[in-house]
Structures are given as structure tokens and as C-alpha cells.
PDB file of N, CA and C in Angstrom:
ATOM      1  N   UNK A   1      30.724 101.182-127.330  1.00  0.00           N
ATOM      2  CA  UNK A   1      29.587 100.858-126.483  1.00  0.00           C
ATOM      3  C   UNK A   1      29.881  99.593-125.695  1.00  0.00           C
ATOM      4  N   UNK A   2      29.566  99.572-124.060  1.00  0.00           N
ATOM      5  CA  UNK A   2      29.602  98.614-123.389  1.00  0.00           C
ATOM      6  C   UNK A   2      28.343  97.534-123.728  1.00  0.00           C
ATOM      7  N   UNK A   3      29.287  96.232-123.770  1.00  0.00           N
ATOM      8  CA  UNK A   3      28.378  94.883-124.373  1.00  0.00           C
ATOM      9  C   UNK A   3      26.988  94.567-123.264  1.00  0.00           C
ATOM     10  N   UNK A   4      25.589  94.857-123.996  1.00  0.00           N
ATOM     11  CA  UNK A   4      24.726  94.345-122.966  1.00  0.00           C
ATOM     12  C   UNK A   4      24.828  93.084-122.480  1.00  0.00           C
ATOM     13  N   UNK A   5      25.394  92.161-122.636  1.00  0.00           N
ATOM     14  CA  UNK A   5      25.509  90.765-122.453  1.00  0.00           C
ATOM     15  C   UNK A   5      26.801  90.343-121.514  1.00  0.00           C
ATOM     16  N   UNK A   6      27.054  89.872-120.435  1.00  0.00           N
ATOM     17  CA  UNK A   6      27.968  89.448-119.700  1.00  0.00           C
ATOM     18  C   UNK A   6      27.892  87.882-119.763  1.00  0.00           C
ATOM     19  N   UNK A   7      29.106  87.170-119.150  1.00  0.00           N
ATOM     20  CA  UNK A   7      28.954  86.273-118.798  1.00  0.00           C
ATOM     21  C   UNK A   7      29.034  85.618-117.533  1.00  0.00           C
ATOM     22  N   UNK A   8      28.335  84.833-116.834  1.00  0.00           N
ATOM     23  CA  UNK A   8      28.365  84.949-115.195  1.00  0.00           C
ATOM     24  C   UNK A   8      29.760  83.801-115.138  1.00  0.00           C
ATOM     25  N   UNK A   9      29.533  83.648-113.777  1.00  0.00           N
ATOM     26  CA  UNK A   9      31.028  82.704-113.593  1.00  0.00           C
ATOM     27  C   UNK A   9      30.605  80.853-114.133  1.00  0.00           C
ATOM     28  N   UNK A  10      29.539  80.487-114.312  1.00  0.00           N
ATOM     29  CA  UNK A  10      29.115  79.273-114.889  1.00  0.00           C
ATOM     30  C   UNK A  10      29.633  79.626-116.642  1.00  0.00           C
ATOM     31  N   UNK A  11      29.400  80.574-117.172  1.00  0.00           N
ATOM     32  CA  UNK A  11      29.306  81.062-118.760  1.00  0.00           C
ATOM     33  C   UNK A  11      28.268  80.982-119.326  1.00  0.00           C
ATOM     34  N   UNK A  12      26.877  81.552-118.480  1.00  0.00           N
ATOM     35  CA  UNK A  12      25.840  82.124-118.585  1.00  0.00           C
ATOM     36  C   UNK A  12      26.028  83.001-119.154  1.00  0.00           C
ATOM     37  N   UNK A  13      25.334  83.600-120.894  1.00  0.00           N
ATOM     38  CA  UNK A  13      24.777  84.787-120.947  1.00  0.00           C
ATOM     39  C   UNK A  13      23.796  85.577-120.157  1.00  0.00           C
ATOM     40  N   UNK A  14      24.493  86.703-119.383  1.00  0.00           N
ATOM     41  CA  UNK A  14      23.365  87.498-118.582  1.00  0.00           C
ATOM     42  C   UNK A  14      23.447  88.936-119.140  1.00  0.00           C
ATOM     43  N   UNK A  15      22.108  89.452-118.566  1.00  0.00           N
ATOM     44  CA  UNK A  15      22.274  90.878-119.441  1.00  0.00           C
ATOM     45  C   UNK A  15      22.612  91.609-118.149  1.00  0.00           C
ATOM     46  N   UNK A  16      22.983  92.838-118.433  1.00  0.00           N
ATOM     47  CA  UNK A  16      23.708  94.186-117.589  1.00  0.00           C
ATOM     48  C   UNK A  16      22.512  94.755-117.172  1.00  0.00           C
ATOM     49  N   UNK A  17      22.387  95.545-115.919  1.00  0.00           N
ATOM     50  CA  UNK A  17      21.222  96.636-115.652  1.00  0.00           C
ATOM     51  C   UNK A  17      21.191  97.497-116.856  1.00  0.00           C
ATOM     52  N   UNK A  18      22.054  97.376-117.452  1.00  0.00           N
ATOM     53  CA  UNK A  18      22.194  99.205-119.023  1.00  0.00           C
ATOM     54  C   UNK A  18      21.130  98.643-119.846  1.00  0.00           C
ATOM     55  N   UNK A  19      21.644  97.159-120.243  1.00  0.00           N
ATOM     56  CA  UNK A  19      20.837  96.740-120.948  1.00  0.00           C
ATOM     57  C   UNK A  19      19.323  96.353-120.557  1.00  0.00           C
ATOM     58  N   UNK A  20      18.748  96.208-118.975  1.00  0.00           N
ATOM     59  CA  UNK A  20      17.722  95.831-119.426  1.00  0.00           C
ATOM     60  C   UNK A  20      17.088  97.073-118.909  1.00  0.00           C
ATOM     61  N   UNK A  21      17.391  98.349-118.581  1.00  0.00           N
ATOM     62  CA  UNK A  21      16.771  99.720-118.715  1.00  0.00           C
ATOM     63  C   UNK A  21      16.931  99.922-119.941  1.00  0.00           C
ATOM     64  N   UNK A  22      17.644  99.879-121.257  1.00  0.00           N
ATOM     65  CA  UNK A  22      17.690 100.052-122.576  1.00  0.00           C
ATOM     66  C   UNK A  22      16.502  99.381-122.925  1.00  0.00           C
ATOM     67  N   UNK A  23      16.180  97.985-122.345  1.00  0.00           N
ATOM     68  CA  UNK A  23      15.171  97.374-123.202  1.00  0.00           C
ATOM     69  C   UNK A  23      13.832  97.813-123.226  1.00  0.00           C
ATOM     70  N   UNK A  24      13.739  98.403-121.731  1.00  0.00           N
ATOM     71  CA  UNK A  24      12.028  99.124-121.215  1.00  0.00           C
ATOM     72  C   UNK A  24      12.123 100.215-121.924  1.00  0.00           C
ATOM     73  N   UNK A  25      13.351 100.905-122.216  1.00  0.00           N
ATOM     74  CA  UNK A  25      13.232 102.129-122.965  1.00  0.00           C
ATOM     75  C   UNK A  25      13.204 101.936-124.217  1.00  0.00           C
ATOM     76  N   UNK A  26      13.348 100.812-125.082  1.00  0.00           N
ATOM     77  CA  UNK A  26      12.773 100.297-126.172  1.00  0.00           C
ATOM     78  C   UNK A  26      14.579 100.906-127.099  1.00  0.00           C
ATOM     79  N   UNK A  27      15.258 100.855-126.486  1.00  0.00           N
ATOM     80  CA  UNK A  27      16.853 101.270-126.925  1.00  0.00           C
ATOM     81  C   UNK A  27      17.657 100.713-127.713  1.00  0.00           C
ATOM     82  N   UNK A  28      17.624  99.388-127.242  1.00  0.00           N
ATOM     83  CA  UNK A  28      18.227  98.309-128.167  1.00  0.00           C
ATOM     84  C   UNK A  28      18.562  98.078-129.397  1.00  0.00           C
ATOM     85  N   UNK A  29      19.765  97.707-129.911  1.00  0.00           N
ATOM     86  CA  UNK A  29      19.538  97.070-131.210  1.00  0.00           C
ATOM     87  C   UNK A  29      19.150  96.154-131.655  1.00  0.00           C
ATOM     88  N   UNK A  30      18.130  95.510-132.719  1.00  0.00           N
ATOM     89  CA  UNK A  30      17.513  94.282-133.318  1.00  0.00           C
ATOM     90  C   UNK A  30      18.357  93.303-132.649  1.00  0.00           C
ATOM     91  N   UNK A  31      19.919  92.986-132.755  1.00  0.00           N
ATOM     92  CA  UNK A  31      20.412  91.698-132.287  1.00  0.00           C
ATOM     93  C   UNK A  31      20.085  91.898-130.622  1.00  0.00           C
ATOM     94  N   UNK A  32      20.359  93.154-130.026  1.00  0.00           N
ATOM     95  CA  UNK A  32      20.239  93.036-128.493  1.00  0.00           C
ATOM     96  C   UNK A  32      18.947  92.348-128.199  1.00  0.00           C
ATOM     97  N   UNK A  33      18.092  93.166-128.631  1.00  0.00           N
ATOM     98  CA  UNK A  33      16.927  92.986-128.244  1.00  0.00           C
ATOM     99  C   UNK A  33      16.657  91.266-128.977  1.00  0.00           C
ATOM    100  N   UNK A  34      17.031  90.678-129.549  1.00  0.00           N
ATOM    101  CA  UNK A  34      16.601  89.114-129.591  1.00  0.00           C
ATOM    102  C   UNK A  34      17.626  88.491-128.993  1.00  0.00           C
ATOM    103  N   UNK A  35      18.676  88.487-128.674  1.00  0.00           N
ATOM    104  CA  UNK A  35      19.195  87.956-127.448  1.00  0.00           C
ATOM    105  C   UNK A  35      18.437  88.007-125.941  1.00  0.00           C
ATOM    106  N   UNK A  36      17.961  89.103-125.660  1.00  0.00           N
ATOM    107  CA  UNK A  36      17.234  89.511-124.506  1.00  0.00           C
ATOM    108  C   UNK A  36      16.108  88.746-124.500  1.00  0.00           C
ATOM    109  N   UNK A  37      15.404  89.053-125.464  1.00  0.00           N
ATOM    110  CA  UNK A  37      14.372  88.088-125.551  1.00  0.00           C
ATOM    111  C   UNK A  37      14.176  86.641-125.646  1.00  0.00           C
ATOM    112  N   UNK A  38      15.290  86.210-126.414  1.00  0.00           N
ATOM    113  CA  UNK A  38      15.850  84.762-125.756  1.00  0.00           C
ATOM    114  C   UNK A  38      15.845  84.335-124.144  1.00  0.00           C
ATOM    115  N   UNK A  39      16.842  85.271-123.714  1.00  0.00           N
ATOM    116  CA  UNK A  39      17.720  84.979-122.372  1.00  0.00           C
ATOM    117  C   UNK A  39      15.672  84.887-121.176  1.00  0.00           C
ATOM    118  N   UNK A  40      14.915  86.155-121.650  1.00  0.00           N
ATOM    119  CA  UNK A  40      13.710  86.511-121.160  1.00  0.00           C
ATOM    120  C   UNK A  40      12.570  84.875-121.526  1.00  0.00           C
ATOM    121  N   UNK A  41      12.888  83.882-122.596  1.00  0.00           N
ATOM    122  CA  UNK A  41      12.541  82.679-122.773  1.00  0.00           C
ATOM    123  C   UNK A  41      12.743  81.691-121.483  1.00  0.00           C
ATOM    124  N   UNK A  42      14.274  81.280-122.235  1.00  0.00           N
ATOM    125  CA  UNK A  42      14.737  80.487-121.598  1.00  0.00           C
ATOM    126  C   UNK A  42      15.094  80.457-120.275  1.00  0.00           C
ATOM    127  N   UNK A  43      15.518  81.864-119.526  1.00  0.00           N
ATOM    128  CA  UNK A  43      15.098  81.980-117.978  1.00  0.00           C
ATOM    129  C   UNK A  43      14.728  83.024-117.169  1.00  0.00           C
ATOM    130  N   UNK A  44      13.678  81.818-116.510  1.00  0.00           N
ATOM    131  CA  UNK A  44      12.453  82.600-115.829  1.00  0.00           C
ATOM    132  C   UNK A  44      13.082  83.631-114.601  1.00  0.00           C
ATOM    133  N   UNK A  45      13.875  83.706-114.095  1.00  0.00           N
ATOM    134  CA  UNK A  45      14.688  84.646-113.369  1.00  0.00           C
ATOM    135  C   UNK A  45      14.611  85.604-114.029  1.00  0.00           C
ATOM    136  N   UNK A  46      15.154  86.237-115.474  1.00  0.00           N
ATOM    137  CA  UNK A  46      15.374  86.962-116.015  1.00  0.00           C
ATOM    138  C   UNK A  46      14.321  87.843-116.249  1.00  0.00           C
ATOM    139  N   UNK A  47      13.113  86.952-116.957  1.00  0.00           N
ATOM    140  CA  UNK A  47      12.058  86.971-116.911  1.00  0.00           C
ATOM    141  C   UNK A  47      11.171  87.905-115.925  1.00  0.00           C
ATOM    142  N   UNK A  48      11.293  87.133-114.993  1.00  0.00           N
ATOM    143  CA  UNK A  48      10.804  87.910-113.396  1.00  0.00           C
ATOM    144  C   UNK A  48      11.085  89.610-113.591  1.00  0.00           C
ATOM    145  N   UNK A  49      12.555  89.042-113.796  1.00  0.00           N
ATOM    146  CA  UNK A  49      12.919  90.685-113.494  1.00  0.00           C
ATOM    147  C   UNK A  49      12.558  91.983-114.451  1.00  0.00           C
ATOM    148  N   UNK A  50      12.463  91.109-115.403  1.00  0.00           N
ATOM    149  CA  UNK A  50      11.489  92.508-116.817  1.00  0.00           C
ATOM    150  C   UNK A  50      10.202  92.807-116.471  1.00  0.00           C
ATOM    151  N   UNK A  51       9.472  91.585-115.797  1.00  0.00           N
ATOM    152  CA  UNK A  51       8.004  92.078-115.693  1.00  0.00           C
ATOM    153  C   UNK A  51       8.477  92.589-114.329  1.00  0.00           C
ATOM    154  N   UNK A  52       9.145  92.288-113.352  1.00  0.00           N
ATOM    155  CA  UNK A  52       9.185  93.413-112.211  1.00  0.00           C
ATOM    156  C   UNK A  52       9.559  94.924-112.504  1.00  0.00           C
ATOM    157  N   UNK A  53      10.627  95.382-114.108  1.00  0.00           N
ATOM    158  CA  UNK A  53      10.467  96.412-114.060  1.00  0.00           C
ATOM    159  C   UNK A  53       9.545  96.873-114.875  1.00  0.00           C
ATOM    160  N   UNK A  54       8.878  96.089-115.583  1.00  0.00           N
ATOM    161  CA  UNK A  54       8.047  96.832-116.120  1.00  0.00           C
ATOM    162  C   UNK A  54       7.026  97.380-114.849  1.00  0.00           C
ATOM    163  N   UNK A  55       6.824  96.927-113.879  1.00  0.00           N
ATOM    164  CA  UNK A  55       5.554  97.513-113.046  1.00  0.00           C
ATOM    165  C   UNK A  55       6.285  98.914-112.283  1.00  0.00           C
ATOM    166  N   UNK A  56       7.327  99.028-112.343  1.00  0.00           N
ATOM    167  CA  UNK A  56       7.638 100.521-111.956  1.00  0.00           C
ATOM    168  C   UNK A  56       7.022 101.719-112.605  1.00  0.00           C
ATOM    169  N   UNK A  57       6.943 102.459-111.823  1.00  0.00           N
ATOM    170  CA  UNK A  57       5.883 103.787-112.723  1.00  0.00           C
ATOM    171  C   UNK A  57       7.074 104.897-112.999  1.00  0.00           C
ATOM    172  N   UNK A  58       8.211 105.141-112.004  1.00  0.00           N
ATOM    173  CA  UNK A  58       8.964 105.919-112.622  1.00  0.00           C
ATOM    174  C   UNK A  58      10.282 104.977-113.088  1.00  0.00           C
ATOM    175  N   UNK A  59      11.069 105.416-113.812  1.00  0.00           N
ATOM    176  CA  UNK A  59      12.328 104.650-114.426  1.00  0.00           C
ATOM    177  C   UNK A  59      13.403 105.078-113.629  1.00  0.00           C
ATOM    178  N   UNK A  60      13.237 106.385-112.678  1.00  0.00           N
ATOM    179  CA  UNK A  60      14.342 106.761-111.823  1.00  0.00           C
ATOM    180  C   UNK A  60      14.546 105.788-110.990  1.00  0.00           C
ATOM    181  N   UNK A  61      13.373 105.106-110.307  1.00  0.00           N
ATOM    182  CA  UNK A  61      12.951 104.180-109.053  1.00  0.00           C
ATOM    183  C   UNK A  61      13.984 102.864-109.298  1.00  0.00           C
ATOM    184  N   UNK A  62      14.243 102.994-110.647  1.00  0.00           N
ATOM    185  CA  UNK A  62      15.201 101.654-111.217  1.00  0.00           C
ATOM    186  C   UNK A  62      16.350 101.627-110.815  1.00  0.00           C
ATOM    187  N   UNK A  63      17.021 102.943-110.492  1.00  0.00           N
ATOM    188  CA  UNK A  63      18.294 103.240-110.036  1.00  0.00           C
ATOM    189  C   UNK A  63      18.453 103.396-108.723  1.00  0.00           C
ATOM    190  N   UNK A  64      17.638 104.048-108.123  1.00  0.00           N
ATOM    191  CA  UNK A  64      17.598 103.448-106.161  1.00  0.00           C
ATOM    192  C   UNK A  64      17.290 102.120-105.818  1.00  0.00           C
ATOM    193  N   UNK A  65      16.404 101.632-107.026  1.00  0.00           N
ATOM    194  CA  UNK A  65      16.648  99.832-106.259  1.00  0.00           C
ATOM    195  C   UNK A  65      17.969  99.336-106.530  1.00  0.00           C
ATOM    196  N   UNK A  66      18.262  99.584-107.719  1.00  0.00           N
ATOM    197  CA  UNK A  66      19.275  98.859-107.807  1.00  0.00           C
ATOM    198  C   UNK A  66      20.589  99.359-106.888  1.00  0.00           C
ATOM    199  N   UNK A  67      20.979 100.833-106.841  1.00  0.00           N
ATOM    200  CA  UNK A  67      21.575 100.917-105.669  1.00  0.00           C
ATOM    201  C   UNK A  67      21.872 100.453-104.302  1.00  0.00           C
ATOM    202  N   UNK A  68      20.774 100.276-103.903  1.00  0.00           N
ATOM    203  CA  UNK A  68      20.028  99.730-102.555  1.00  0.00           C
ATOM    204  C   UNK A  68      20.300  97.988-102.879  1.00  0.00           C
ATOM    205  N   UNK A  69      19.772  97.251-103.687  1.00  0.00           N
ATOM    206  CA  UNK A  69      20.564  95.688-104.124  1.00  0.00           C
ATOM    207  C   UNK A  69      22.094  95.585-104.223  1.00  0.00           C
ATOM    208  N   UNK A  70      22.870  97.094-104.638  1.00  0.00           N
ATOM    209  CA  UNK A  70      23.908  96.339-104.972  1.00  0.00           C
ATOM    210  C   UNK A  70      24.276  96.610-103.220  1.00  0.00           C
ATOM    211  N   UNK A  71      24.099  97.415-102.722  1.00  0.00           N
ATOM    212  CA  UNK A  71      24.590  97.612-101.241  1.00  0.00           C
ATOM    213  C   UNK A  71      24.179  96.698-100.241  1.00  0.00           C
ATOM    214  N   UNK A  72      22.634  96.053-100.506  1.00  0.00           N
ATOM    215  CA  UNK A  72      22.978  94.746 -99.776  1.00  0.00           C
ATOM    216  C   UNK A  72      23.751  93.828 -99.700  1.00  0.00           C
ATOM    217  N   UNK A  73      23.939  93.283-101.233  1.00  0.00           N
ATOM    218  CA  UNK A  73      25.019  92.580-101.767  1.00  0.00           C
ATOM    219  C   UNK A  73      26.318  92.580-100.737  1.00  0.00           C
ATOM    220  N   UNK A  74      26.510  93.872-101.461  1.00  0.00           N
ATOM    221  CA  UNK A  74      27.738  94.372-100.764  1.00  0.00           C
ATOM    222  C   UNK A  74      28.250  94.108 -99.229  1.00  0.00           C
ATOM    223  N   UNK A  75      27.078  93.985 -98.501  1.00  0.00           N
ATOM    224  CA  UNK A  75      27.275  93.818 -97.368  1.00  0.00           C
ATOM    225  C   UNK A  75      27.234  92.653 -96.526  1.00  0.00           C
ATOM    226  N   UNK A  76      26.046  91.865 -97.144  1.00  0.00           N
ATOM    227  CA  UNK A  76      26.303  90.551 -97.670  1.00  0.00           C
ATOM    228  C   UNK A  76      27.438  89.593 -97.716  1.00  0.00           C
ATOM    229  N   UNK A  77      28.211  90.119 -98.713  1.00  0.00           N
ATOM    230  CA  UNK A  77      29.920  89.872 -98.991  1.00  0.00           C
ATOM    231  C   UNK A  77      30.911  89.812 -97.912  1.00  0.00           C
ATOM    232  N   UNK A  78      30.302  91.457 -97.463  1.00  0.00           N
ATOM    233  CA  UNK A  78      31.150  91.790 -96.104  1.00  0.00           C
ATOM    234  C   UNK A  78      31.255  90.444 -95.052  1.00  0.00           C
ATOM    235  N   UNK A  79      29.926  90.841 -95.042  1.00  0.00           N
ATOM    236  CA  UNK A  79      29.708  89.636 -93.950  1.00  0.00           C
ATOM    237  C   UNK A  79      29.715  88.077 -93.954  1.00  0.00           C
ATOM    238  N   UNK A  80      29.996  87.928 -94.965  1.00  0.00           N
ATOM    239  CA  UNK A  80      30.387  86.427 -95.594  1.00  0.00           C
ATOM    240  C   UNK A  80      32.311  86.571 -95.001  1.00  0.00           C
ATOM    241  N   UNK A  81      32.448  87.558 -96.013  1.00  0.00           N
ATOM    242  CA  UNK A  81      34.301  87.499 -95.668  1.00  0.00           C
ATOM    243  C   UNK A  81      34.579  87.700 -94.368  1.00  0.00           C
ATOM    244  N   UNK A  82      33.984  88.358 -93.418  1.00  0.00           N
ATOM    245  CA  UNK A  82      34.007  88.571 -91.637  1.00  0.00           C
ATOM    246  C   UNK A  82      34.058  87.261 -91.212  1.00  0.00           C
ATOM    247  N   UNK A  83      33.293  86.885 -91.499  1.00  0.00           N
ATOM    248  CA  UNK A  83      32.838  85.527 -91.000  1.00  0.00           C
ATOM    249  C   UNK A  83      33.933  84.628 -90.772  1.00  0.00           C
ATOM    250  N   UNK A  84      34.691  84.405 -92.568  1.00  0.00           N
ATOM    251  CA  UNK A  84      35.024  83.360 -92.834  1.00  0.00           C
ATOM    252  C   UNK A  84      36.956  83.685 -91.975  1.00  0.00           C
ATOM    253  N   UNK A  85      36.818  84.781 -92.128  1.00  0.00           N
ATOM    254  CA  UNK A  85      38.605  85.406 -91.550  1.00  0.00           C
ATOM    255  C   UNK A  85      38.351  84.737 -89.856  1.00  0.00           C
ATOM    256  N   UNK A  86      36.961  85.244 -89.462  1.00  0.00           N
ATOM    257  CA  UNK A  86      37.052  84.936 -87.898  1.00  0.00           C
ATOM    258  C   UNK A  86      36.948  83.519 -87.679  1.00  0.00           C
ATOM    259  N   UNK A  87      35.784  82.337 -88.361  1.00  0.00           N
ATOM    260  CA  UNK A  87      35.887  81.576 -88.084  1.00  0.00           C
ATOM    261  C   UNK A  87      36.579  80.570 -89.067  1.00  0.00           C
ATOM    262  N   UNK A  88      37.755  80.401 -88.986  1.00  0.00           N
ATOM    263  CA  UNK A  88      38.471  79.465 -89.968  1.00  0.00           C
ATOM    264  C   UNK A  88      37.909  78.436 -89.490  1.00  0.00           C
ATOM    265  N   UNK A  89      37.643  76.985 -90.930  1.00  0.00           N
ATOM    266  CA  UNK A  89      37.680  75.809 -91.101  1.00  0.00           C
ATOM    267  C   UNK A  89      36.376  75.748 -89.989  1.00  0.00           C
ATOM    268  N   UNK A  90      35.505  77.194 -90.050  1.00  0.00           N
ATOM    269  CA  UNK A  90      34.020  76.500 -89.686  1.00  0.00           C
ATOM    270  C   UNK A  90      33.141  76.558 -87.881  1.00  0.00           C
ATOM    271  N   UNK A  91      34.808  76.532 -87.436  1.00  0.00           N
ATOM    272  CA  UNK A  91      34.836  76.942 -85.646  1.00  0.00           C
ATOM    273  C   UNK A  91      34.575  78.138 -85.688  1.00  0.00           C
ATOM    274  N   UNK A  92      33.774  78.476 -84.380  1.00  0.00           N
ATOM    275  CA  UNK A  92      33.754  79.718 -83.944  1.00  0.00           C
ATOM    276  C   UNK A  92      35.478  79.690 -83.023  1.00  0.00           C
ATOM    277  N   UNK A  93      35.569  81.857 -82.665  1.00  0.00           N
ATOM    278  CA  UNK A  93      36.955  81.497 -82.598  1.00  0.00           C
ATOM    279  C   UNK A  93      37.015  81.041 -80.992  1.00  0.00           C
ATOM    280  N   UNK A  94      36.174  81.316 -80.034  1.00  0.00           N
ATOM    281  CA  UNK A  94      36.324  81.049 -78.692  1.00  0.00           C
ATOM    282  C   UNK A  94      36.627  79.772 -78.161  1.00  0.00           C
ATOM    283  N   UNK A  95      35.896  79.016 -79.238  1.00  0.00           N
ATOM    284  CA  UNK A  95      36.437  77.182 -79.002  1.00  0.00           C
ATOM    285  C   UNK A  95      38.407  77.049 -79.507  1.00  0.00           C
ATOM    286  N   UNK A  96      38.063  77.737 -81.181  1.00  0.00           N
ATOM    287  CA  UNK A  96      39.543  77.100 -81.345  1.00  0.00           C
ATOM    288  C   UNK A  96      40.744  78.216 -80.343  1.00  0.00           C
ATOM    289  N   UNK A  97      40.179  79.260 -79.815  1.00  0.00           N
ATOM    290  CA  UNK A  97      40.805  79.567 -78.735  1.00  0.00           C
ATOM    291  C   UNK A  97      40.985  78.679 -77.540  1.00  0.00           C
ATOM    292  N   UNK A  98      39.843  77.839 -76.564  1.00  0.00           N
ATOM    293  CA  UNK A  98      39.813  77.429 -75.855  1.00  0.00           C
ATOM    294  C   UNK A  98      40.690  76.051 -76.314  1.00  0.00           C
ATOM    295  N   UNK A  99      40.690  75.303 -77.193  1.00  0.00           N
ATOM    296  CA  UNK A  99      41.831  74.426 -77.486  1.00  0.00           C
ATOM    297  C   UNK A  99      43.174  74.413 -77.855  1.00  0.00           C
ATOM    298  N   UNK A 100      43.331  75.966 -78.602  1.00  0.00           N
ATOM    299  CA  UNK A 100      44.714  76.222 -78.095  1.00  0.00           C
ATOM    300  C   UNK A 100      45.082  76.771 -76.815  1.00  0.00           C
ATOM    301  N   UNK A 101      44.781  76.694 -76.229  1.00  0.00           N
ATOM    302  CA  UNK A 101      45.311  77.766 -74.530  1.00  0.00           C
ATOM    303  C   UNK A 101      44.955  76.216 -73.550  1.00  0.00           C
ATOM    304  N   UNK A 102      44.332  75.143 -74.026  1.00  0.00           N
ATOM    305  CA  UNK A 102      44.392  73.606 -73.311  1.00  0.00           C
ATOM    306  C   UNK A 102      45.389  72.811 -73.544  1.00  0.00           C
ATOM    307  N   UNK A 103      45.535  73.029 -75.081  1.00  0.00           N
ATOM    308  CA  UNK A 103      46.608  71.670 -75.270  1.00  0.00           C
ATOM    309  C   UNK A 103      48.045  72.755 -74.960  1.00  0.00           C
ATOM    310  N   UNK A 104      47.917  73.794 -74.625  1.00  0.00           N
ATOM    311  CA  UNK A 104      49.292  74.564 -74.149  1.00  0.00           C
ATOM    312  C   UNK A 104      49.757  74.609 -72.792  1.00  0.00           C
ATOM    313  N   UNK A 105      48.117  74.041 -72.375  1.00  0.00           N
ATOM    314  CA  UNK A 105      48.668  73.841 -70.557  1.00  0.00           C
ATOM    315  C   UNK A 105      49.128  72.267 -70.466  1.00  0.00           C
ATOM    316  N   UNK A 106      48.477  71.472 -71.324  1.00  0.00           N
ATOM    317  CA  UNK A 106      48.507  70.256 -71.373  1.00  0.00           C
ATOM    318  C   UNK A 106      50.530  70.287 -71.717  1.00  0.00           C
ATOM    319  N   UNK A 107      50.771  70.677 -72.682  1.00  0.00           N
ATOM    320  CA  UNK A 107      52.057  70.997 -73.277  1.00  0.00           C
ATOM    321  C   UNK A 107      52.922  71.465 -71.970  1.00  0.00           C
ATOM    322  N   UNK A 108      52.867  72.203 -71.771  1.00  0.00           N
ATOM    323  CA  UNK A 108      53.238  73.273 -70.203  1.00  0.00           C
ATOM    324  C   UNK A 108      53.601  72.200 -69.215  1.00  0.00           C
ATOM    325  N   UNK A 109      52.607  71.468 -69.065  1.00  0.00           N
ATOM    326  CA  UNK A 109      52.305  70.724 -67.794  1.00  0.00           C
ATOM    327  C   UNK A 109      53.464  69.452 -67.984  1.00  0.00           C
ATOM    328  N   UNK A 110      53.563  68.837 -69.499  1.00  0.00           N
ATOM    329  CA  UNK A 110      54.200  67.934 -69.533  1.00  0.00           C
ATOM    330  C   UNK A 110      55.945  68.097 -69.396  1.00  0.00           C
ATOM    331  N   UNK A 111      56.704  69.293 -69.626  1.00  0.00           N
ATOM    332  CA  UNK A 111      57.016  69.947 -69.883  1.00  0.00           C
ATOM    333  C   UNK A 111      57.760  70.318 -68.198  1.00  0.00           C
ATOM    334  N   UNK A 112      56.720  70.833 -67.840  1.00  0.00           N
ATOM    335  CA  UNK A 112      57.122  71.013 -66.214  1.00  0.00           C
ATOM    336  C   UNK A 112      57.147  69.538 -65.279  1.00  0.00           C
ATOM    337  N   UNK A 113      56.647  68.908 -65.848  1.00  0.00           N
ATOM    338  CA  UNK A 113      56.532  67.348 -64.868  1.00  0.00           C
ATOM    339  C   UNK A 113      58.216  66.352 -65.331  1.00  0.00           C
ATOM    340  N   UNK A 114      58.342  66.854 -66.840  1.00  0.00           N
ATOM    341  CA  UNK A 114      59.703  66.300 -67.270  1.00  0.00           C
ATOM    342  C   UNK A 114      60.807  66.877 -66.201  1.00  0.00           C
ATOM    343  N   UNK A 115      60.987  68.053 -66.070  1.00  0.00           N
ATOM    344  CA  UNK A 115      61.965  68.982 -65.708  1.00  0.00           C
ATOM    345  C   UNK A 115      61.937  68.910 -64.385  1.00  0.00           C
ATOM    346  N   UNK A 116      61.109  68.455 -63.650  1.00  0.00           N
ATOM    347  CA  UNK A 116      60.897  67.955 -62.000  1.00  0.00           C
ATOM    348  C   UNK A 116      61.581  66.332 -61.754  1.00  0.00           C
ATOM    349  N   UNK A 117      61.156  65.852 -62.442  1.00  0.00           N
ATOM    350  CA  UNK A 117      61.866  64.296 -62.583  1.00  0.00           C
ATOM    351  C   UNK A 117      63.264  64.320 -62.902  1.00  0.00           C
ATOM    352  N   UNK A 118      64.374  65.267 -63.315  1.00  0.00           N
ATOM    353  CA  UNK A 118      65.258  65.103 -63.542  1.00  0.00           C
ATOM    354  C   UNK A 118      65.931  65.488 -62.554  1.00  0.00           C
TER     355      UNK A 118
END
């Protein structure tokens, strides 16, 4: 059996979607379920998210949201990594274009003014 409990990248215990549809479905084993209920204590995030599923009326509805979250995510990501490939170190690319194609005429120019003087 896959562990309801992960750890996030801090080394947060977090629980899995398995586990907290196991928990509404009352699935759990005694230790799961008091870990959960811990984690459902101590943070209110977690928290949130049990009483948000508890207000679902069907349990299918649990699996198109979460589908639909992880694909924002997902895209999210996308668009984080787009971003960061196009604009290195924060520039958009049309500027650090426009300063390389300046200091190349600047370069060019010096370049051609040497080679005239000789």
C-alpha cells in the first residue's frame, strides 16, 4: 500500500489526495487516521481542505476537481518555465536583444574606424 503521508520539499508531513478521499470514506487505519487528524489540527490549510470536501455531495466531483487543479498547476509550471527560458536574469528578450545588436554596432563601428586610420 502507497504511504498516505508525503513529505513536501520543507519536510512537511502532507497527506496524498488517496488519503484524504480514504478519510471521507472513513478508510483509514487507526494510525492514518490520527496522523490526519493531527496534520487537520495543526494546519489550517489542511483543514480547509477536509471541510471543503466534506461539502461535496458526490465523491466523483473529487476527481474532476482535482484533475482540473492538477492541470492548472500544470500549466502554471508551463508558464513559469516559458517565462524564465525567454526572459533570462529577469529582462524581457527585446531589450537584451536591443543591447546586443548596440554594443555590436558600437563594436563594428570601432572596429571599422581602427581599420580606416591605418
Amino acid at each position: 500500500m502507497k504511504k498516505a503521508f508525503e513529505n513536501d520539499s520543507m519536510g512537511k508531513m502532507i497527506p496524498d489526495e488517496k488519503a484524504l478521499t480514504r478519510y471521507l470514506n472513513d478508510e483509514l487505519n487507526a494510525e492514518e487516521k490520527r496522523m490526519l487528524e493531527e496534520l487537520i489540527n495543526d494546519d489550517p490549510l489542511v483543514g480547509d481542505a477536509i471541510e471543503g470536501l466534506y461539502g461535496l455531495k458526490e465523491k466523483a466531483d473529487l476527481t474532476k476537481i482535482n484533475d482540473s487543479l492538477a492541470l492548472m498547476i500544470e500549466k502554471q509550471i508551463r508558464k513559469k518555465i516559458k517565462k524564465k527560458i525567454f526572459q533570462p536574469l529577469g529582462f524581457p528578450l527585446w531589450l537584451i536583444l536591443l543591447i546586443t545588436f548596440t554594443l555590436m554596432a558600437i563594436l563594428g563601428g570601432y572596429v571599422l574606424i581602427s581599420l580606416m586610420q591605418k
